[in-house]
C-alpha atoms as a PDB file:
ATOM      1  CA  UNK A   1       0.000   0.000   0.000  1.00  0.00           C
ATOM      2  CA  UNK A   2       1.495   3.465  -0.585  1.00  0.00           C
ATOM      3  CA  UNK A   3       1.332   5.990   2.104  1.00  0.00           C
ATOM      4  CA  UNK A   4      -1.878   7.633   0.914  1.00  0.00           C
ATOM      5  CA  UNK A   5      -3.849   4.601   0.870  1.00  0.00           C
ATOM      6  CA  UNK A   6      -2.982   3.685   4.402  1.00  0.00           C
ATOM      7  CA  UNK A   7      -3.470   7.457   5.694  1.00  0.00           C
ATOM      8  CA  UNK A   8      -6.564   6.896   8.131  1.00  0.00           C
ATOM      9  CA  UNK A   9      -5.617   3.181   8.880  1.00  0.00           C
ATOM     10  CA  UNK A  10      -4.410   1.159  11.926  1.00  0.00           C
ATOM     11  CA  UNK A  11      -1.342  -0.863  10.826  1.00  0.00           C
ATOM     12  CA  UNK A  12      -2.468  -4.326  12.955  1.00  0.00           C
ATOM     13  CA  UNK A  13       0.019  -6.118  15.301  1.00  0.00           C
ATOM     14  CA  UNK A  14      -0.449  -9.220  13.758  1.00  0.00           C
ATOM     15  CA  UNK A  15      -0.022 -10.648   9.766  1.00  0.00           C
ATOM     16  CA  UNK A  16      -2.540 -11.546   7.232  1.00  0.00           C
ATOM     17  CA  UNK A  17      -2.433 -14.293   5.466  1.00  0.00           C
ATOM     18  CA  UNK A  18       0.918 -15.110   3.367  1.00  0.00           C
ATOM     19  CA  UNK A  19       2.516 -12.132   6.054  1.00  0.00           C
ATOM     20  CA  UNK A  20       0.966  -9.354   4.705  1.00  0.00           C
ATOM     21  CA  UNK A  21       0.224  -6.676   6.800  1.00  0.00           C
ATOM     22  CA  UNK A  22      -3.437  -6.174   8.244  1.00  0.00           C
ATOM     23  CA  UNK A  23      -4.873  -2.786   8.544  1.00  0.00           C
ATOM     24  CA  UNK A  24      -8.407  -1.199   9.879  1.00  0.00           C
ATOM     25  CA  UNK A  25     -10.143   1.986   9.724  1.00  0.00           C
ATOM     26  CA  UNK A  26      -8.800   3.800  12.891  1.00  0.00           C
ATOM     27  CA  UNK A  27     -11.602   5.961  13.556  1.00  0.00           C
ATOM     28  CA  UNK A  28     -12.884   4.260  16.420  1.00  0.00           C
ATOM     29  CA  UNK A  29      -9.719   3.947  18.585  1.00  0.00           C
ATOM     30  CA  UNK A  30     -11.806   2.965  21.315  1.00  0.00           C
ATOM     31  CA  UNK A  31     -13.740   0.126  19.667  1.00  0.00           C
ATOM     32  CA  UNK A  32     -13.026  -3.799  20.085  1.00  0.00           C
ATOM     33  CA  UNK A  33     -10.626  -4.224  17.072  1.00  0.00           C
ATOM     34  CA  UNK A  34      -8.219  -1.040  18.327  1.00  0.00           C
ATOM     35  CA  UNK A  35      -8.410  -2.530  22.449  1.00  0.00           C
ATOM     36  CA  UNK A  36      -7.454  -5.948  20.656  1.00  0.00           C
ATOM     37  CA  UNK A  37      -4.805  -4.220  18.527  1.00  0.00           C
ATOM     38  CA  UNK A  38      -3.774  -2.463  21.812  1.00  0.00           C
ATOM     39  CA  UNK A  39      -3.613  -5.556  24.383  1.00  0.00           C
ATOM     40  CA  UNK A  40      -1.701  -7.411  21.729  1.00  0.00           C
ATOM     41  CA  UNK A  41       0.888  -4.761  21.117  1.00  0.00           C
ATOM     42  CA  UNK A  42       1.544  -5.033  25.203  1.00  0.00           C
ATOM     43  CA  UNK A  43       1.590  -8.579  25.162  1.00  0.00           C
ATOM     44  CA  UNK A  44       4.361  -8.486  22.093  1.00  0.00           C
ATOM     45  CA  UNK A  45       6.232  -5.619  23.916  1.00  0.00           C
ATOM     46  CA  UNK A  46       6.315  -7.436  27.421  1.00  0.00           C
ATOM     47  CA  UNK A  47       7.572 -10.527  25.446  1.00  0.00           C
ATOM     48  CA  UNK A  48      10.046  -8.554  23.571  1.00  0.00           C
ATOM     49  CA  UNK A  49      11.371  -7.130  26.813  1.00  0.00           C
ATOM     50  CA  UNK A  50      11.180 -10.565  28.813  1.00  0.00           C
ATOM     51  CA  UNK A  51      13.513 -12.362  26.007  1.00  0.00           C
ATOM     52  CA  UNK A  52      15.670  -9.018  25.784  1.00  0.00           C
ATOM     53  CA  UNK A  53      16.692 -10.270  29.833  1.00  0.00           C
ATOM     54  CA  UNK A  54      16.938 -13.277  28.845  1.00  0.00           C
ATOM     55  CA  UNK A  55      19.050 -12.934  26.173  1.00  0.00           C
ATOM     56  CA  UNK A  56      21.519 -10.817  27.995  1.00  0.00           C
ATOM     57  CA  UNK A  57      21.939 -13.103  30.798  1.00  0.00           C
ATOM     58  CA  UNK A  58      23.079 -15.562  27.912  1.00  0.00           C
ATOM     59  CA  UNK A  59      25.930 -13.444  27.023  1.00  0.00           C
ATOM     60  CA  UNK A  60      27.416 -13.764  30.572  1.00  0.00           C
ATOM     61  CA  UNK A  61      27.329 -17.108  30.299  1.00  0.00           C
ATOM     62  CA  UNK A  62      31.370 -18.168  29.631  1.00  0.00           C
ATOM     63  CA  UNK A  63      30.708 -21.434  28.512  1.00  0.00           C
ATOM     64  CA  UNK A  64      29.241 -21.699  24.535  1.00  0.00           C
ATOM     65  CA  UNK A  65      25.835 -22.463  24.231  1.00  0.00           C
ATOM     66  CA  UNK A  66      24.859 -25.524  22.169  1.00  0.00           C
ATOM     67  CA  UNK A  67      23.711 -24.926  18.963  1.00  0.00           C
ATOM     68  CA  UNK A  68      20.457 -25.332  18.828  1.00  0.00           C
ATOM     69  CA  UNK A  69      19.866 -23.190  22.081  1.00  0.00           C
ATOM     70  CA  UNK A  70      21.382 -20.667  20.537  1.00  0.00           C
ATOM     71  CA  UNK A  71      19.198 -20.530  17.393  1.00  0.00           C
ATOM     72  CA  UNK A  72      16.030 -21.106  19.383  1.00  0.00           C
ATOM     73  CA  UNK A  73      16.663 -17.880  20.894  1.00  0.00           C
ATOM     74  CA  UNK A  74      18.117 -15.859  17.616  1.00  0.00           C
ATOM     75  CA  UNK A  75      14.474 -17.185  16.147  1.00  0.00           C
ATOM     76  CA  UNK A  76      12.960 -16.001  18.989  1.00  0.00           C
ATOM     77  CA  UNK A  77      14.622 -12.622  18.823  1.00  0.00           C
ATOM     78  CA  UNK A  78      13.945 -11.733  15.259  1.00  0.00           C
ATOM     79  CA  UNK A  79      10.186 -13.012  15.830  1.00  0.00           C
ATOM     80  CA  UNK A  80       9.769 -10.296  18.627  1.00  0.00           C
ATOM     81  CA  UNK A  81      12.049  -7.724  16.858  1.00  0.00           C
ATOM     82  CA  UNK A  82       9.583  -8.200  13.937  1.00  0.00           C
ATOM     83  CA  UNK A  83       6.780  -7.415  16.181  1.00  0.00           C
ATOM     84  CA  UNK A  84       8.229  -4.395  18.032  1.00  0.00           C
ATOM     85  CA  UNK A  85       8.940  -3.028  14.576  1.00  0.00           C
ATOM     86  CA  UNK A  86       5.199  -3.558  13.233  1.00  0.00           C
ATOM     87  CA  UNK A  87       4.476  -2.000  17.037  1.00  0.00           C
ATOM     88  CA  UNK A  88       6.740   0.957  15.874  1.00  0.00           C
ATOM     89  CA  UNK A  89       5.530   1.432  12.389  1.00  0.00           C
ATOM     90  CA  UNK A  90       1.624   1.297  13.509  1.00  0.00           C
ATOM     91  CA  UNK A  91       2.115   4.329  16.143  1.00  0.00           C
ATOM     92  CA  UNK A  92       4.285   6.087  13.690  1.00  0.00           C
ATOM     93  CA  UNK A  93       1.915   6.230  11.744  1.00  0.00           C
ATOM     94  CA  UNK A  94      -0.783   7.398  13.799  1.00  0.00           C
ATOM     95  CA  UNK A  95       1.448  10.022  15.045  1.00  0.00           C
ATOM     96  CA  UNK A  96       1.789  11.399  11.589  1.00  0.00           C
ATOM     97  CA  UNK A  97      -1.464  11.254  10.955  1.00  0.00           C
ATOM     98  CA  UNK A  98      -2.729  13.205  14.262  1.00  0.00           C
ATOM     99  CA  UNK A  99       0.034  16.059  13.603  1.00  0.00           C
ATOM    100  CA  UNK A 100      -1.481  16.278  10.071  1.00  0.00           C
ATOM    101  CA  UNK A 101      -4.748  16.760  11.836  1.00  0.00           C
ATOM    102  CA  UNK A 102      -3.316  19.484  13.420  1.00  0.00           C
END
């Protein structure tokens, strides 16, 4: 979508299908879609921040990690880095679209 056909829409914390990105109108920011779109975005932002501590208690670990502990959490990581991102991008956007309100 270019940026004026997603001016007056809620980028959605979660994919469509085949990853694409799910949007709604966001004139009701108070309505059940935008307080599921909002409970979600803490959930994915408490998650982020949990596996953040996590992974930094990792690094002061002096003994190598196996493998495939290793790449569980680098999956992990990019999963909730994808969703703080899409977290980002959706308030961003809102936030240029209130100052253009303005």
């Amino acid at each position: 979508m270019t940026d004026d056909a997603v001016a007056g829409l809620r980028l959605l914390p979660w994919e469509g299908p085949n990853g694409k990105p799910v949007y709604t109108p966001d004139d009701n920011p108070e309505g059940m879609i935008a307080r599921l779109a909002d409970s979600m975005e803490r959930e994915q932002l408490t998650a982020a921040s949990a596996l953040l501590e996590l992974a930094r208690q990792m690094l002061t670990v002096t003994e190598p990690l196996p493998p495939d502990q290793s790449r569980f959490v680098v999956a992990r990581l990019c999963d909730v880095l994808s969703n703080t991102l899409r977290v980002a991008e959706s308030r961003g956007m809102r936030l240029t679209t209130e100052g253009a309100d303005e």
